[in-house]
N, C-alpha and C. Protein backbone atom coordinates (compact mmCIF):
# COMPACT_ATOMS: atom_id res chain seq x y z
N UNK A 1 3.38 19.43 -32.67
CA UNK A 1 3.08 20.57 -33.51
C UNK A 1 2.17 21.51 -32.71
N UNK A 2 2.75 22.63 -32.98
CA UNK A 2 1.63 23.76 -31.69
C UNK A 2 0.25 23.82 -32.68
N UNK A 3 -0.41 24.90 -31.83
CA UNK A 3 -1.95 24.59 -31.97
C UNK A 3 -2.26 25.37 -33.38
N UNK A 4 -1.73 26.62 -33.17
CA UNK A 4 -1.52 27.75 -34.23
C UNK A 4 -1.29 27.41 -35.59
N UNK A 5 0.25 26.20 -35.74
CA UNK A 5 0.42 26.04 -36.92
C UNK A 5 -0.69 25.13 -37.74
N UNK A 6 -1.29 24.09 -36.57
CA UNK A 6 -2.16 23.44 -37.21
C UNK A 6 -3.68 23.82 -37.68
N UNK A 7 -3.90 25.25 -36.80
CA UNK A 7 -4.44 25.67 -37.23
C UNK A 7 -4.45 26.66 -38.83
N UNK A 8 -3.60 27.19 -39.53
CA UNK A 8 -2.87 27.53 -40.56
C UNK A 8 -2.99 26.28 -41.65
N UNK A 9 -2.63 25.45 -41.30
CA UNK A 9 -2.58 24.16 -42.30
C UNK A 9 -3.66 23.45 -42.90
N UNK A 10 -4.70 23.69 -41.88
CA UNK A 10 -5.92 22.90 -41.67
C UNK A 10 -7.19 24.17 -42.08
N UNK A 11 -7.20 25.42 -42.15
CA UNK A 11 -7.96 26.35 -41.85
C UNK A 11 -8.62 26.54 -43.13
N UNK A 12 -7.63 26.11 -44.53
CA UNK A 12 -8.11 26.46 -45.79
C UNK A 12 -8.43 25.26 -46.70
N UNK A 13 -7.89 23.89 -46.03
CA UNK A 13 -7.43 23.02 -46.68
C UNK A 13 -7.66 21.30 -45.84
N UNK A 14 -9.61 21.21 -45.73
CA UNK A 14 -9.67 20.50 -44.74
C UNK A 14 -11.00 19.37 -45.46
N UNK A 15 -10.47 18.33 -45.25
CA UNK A 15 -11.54 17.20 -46.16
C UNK A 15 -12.92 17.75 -45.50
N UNK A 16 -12.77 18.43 -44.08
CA UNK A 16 -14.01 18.30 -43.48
C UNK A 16 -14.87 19.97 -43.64
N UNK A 17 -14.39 20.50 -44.60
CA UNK A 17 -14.51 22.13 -45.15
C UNK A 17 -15.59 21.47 -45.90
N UNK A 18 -16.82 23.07 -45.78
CA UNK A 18 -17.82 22.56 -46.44
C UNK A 18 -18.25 24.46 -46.75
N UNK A 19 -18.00 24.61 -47.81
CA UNK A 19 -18.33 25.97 -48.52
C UNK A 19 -19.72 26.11 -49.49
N UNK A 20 -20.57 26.73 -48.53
CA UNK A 20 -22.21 26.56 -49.67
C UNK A 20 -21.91 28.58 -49.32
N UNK A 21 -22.63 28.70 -50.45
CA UNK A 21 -23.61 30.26 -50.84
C UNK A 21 -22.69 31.33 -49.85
N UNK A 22 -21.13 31.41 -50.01
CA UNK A 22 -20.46 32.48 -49.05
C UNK A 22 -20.03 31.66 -47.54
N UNK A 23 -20.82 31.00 -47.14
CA UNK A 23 -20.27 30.38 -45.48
C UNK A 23 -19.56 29.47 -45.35
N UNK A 24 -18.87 29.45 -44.87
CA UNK A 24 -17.97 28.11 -44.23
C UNK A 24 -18.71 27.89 -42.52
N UNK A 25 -18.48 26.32 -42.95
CA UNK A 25 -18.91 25.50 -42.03
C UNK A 25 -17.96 24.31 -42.22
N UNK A 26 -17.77 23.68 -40.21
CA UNK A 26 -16.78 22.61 -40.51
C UNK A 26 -17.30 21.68 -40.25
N UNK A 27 -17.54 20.17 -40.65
CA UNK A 27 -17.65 18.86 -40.12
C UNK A 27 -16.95 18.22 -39.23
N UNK A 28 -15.89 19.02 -38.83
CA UNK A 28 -14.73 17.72 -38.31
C UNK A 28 -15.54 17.40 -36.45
N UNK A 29 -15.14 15.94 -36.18
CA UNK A 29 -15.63 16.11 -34.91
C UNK A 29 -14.58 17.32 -33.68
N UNK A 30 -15.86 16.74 -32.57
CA UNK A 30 -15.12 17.77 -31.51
C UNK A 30 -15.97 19.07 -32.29
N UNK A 31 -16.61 19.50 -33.24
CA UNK A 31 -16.60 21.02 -33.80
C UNK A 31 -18.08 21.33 -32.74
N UNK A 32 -18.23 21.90 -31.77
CA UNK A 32 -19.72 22.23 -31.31
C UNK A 32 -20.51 22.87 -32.17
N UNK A 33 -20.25 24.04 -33.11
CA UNK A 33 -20.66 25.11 -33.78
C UNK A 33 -20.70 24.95 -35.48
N UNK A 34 -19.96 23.72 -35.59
CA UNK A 34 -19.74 23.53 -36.99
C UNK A 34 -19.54 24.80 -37.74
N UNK A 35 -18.70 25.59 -36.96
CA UNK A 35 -18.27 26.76 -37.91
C UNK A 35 -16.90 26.36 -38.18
N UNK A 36 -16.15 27.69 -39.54
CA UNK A 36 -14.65 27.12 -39.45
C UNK A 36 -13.78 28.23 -38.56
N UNK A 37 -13.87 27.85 -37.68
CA UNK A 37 -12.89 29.13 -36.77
C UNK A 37 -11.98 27.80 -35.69
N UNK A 38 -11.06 28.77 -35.30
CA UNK A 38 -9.70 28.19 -34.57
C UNK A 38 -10.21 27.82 -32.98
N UNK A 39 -11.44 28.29 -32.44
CA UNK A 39 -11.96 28.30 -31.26
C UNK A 39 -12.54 27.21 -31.11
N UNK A 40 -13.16 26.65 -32.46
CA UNK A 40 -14.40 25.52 -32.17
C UNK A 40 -13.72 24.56 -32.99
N UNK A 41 -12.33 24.42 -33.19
CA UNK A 41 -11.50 23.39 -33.88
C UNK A 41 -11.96 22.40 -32.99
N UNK A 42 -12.50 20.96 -33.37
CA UNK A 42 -11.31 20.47 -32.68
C UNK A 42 -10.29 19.59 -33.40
N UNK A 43 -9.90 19.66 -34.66
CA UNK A 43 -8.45 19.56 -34.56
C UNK A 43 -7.12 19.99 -34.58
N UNK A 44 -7.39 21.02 -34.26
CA UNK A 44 -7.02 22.10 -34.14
C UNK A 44 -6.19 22.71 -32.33
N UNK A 45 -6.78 22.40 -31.87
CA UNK A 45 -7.00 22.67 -30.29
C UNK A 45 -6.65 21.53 -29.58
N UNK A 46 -5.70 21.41 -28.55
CA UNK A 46 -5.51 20.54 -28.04
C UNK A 46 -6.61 19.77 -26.80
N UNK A 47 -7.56 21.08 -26.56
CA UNK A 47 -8.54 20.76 -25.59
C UNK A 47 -9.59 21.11 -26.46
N UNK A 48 -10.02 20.11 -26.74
CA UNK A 48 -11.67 20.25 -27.67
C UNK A 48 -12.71 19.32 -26.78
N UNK A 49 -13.67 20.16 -27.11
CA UNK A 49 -14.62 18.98 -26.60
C UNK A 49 -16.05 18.88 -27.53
N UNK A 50 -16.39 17.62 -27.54
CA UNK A 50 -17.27 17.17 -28.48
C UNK A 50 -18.64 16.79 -27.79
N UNK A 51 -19.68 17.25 -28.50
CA UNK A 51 -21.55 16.43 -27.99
C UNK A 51 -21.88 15.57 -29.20
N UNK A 52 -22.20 14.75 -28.89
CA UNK A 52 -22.76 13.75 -30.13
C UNK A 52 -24.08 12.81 -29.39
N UNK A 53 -24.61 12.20 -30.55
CA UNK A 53 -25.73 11.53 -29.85
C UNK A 53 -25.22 9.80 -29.01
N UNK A 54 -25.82 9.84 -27.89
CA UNK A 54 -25.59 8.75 -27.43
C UNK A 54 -25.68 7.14 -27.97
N UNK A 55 -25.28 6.03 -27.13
CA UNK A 55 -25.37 4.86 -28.45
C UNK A 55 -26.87 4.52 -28.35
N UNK A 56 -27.12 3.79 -29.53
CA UNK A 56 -28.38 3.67 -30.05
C UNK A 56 -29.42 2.75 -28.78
N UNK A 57 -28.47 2.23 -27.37
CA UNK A 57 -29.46 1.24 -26.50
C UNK A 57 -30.16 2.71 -26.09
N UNK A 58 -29.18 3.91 -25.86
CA UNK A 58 -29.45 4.64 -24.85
C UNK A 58 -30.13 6.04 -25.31
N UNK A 59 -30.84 6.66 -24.02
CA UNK A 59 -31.27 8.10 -25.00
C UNK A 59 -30.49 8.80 -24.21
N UNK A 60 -29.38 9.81 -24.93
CA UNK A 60 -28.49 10.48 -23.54
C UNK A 60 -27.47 11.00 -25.12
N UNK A 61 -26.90 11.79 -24.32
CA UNK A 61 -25.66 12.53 -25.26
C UNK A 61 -24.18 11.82 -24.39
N UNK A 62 -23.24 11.53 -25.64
CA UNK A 62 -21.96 10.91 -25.40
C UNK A 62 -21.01 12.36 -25.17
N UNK A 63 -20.37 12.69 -23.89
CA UNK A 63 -19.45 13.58 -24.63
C UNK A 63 -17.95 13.60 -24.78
N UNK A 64 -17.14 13.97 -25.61
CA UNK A 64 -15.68 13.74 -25.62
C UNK A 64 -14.74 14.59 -25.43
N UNK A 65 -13.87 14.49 -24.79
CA UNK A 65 -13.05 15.84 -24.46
C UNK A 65 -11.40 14.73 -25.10
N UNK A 66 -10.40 15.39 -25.10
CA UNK A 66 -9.24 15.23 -25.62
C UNK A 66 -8.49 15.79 -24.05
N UNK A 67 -7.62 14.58 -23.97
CA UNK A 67 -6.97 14.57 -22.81
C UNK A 67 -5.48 14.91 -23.50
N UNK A 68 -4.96 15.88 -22.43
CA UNK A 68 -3.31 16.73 -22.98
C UNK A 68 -2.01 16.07 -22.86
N UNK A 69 -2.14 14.92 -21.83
CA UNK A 69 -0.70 14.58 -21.30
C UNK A 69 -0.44 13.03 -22.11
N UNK A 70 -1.18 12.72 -23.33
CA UNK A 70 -0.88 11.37 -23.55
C UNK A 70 -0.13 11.43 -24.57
N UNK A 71 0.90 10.29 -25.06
CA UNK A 71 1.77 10.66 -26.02
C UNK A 71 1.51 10.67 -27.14
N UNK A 72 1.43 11.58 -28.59
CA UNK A 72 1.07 11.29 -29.60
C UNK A 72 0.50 9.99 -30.54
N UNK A 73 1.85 9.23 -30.48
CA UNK A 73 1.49 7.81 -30.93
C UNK A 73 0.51 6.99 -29.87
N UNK A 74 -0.53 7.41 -28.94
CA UNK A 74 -1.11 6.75 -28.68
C UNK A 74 -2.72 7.72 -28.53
N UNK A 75 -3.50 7.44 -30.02
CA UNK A 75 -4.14 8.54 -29.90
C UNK A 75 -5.82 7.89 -29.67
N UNK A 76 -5.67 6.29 -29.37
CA UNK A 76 -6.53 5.99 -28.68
C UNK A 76 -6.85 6.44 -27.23
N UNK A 77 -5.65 6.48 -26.47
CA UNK A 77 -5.75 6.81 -25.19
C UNK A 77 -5.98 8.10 -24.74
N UNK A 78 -5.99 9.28 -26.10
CA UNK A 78 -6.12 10.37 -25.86
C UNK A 78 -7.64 11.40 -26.03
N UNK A 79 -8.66 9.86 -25.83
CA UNK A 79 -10.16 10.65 -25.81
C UNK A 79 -10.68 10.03 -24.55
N UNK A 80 -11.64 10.92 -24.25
CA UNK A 80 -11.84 10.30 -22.71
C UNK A 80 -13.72 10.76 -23.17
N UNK A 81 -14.56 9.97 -23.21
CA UNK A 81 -15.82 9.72 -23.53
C UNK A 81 -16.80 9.49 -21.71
N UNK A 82 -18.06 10.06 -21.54
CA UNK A 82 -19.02 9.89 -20.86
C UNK A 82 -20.10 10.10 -21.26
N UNK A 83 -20.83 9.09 -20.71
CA UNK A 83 -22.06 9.66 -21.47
C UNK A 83 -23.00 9.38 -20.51
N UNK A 84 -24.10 10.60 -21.06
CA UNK A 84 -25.03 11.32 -19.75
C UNK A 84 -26.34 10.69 -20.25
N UNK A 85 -27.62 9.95 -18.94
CA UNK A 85 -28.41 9.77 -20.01
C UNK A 85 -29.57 9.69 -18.73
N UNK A 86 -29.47 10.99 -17.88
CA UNK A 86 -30.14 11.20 -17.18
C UNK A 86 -31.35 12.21 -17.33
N UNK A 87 -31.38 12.75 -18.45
CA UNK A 87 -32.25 13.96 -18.93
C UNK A 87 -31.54 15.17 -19.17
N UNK A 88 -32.24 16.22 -19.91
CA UNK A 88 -31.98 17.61 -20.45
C UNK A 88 -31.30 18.05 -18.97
N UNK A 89 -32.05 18.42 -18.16
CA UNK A 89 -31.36 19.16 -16.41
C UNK A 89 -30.15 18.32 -15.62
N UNK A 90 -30.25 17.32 -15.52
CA UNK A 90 -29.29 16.40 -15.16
C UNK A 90 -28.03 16.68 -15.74
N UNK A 91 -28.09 16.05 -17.26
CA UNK A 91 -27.28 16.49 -18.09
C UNK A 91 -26.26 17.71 -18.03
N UNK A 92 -27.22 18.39 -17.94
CA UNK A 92 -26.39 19.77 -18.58
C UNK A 92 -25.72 20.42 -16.80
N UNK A 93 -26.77 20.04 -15.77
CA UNK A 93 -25.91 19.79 -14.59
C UNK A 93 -24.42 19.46 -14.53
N UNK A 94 -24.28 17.71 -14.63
CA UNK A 94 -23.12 17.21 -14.85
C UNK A 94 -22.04 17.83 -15.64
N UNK A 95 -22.70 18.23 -16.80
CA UNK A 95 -21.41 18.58 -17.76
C UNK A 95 -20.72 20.18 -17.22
N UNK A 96 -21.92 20.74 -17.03
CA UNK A 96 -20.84 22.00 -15.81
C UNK A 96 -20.24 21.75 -14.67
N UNK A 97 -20.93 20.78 -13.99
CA UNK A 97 -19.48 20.64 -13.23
C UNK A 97 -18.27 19.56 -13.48
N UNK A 98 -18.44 19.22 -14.29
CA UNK A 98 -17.24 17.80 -15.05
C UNK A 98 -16.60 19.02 -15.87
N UNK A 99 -16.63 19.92 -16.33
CA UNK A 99 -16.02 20.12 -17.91
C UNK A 99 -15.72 21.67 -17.33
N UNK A 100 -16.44 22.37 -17.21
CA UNK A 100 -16.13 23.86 -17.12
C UNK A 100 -16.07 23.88 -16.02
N UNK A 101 -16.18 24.27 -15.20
CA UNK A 101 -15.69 24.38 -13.50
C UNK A 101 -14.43 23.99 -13.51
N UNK A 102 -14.22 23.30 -13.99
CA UNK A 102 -13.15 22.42 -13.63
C UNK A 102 -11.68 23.36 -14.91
N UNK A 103 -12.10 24.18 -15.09
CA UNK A 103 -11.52 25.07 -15.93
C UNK A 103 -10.46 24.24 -17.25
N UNK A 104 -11.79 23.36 -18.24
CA UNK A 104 -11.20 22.60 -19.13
C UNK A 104 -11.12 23.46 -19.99
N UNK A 105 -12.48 23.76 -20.61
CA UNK A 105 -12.75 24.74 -21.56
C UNK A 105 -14.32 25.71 -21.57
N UNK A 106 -14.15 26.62 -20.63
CA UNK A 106 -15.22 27.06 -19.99
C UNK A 106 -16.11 28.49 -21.15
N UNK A 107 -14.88 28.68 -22.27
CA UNK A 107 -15.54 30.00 -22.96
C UNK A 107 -16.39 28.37 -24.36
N UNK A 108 -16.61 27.41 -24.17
CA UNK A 108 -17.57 26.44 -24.58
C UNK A 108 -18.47 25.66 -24.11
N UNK A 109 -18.97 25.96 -23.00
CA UNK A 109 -19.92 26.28 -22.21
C UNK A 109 -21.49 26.67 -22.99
N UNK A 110 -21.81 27.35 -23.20
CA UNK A 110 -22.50 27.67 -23.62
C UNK A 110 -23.06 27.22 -25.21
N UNK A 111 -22.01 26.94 -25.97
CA UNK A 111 -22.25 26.17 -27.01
C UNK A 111 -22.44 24.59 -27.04
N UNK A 112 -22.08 24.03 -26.07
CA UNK A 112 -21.77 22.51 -25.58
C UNK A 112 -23.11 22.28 -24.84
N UNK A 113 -23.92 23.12 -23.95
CA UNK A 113 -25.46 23.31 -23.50
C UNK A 113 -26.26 23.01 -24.45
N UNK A 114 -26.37 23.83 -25.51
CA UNK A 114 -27.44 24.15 -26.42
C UNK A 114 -27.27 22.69 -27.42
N UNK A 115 -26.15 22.12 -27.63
CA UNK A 115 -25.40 20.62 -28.36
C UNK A 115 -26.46 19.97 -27.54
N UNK A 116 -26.44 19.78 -25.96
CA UNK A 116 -27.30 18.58 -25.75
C UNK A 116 -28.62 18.89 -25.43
N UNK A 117 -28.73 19.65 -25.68
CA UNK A 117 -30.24 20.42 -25.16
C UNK A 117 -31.11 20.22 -26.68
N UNK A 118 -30.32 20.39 -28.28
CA UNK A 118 -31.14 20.02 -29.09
C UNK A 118 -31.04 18.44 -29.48
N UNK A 119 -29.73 17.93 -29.14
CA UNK A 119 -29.76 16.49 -28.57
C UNK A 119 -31.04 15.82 -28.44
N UNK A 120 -31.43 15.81 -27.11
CA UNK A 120 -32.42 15.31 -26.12
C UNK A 120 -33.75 15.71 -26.97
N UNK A 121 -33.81 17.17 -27.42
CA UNK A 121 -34.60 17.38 -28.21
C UNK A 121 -35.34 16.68 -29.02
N UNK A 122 -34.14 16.09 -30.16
CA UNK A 122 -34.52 15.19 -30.77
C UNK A 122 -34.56 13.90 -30.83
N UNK A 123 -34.37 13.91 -29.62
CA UNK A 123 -34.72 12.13 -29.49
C UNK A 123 -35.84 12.04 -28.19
N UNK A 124 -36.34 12.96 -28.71
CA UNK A 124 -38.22 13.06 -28.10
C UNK A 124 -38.64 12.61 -28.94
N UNK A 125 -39.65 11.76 -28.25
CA UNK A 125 -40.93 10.66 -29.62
C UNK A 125 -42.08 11.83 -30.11
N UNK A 126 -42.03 11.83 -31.37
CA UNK A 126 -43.12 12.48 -32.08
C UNK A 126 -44.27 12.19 -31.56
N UNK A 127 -45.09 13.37 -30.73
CA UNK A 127 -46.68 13.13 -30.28
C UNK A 127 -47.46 13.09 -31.28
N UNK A 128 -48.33 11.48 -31.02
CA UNK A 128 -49.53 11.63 -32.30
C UNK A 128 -50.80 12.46 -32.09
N UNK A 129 -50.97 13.60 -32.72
CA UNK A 129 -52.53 13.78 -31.79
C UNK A 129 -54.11 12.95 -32.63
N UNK A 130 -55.07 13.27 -32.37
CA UNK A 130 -55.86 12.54 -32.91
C UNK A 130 -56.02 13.39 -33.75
N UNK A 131 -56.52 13.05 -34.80
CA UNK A 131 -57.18 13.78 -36.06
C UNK A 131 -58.46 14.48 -36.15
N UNK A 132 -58.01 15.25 -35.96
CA UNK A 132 -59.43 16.33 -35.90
C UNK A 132 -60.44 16.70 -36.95
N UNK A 133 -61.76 16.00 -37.00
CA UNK A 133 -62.42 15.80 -38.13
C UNK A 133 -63.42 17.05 -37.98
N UNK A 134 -63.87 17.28 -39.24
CA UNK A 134 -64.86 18.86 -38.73
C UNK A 134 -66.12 18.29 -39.04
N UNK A 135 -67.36 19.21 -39.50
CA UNK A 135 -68.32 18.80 -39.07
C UNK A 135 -68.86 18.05 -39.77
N UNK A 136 -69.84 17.09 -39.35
CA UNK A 136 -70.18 16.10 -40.22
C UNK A 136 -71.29 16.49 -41.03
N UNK A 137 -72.24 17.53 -40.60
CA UNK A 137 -73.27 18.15 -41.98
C UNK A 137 -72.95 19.08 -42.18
N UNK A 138 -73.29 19.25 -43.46
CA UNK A 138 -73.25 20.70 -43.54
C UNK A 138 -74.74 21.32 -43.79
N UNK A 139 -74.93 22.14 -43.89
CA UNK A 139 -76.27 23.24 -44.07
C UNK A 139 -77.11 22.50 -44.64
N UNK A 140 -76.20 22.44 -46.08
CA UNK A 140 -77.45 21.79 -47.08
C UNK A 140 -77.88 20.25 -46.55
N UNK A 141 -77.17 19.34 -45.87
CA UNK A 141 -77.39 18.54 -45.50
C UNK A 141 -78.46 18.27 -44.49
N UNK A 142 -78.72 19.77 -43.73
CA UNK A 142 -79.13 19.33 -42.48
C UNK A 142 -81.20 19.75 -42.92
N UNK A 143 -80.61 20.82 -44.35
CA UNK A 143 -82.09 21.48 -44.75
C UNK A 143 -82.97 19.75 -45.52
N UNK A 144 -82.29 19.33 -45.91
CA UNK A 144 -83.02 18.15 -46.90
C UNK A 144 -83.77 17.25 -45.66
N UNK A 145 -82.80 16.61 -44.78
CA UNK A 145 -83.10 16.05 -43.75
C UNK A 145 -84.66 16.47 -43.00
């Protein structure tokens, strides 16, 4: 089925459609933007590519791209997963030259960056600072004294 029709089929009429206050937004994976448009399908698109968080040993983003030449009925064989878990710069290194350079899907670039960049983000440990106590007399305290 071409990309177009499934896009048509799927565009109005999608378990993963989520309509609040005027906006559409999509859930489905593969979506970088979680918007509902035909660009950031991915089921829609035969070349999608997906950021998600890495598995729980690791701190790193998993990412998934959809490989073109495998045969339908085999739609295990048709995701191809890496996962990066070298840091924010590393990261986003690798994935430009694995993914866009390589002229997979390069106008997602820029949305697929910012995916692992708030990634990593959040799987920074909350800094505790100390508790900052104020002063221990006050005026009247210090006149009685």
């Amino acid at each position: 089925m071409s990309d177009d029709l499934t896009w048509l089929l799927i565009k109005n009429r999608s378990s993963f459609l989520v309509k609040r206050n005027g906006a559409e937004f999509n859930s489905e994976p593969n979506n970088l933007t979680n918007l509902n448009s035909f660009k950031y399908s991915g089921l829609a698109n035969k070349k999608a590519i997906g950021v998600k968080d890495g598995p729980t040993n690791y701190k790193g983003v998993t990412v998934v791209t959809k490989k073109t030449n495998v045969a339908s009925y085999k739609p295990a064989k048709s995701i191809n997963k890496v996962i990066l878990t070298k840091g924010v710069r590393k990261s986003a290194k690798s994935f430009t030259s694995q993914f866009t350079k390589s002229h997979y899907r390069p106008d997602l670039r820029k949305a697929a960056l910012a995916r692992i960049s708030a990634i990593y983000q959040s799987q920074k440990p909350v800094k505790v600072h100390a508790r900052k106590t104020g002063r221990r007399h006050t005026k009247k305290q210090k006149q009685i004294k």
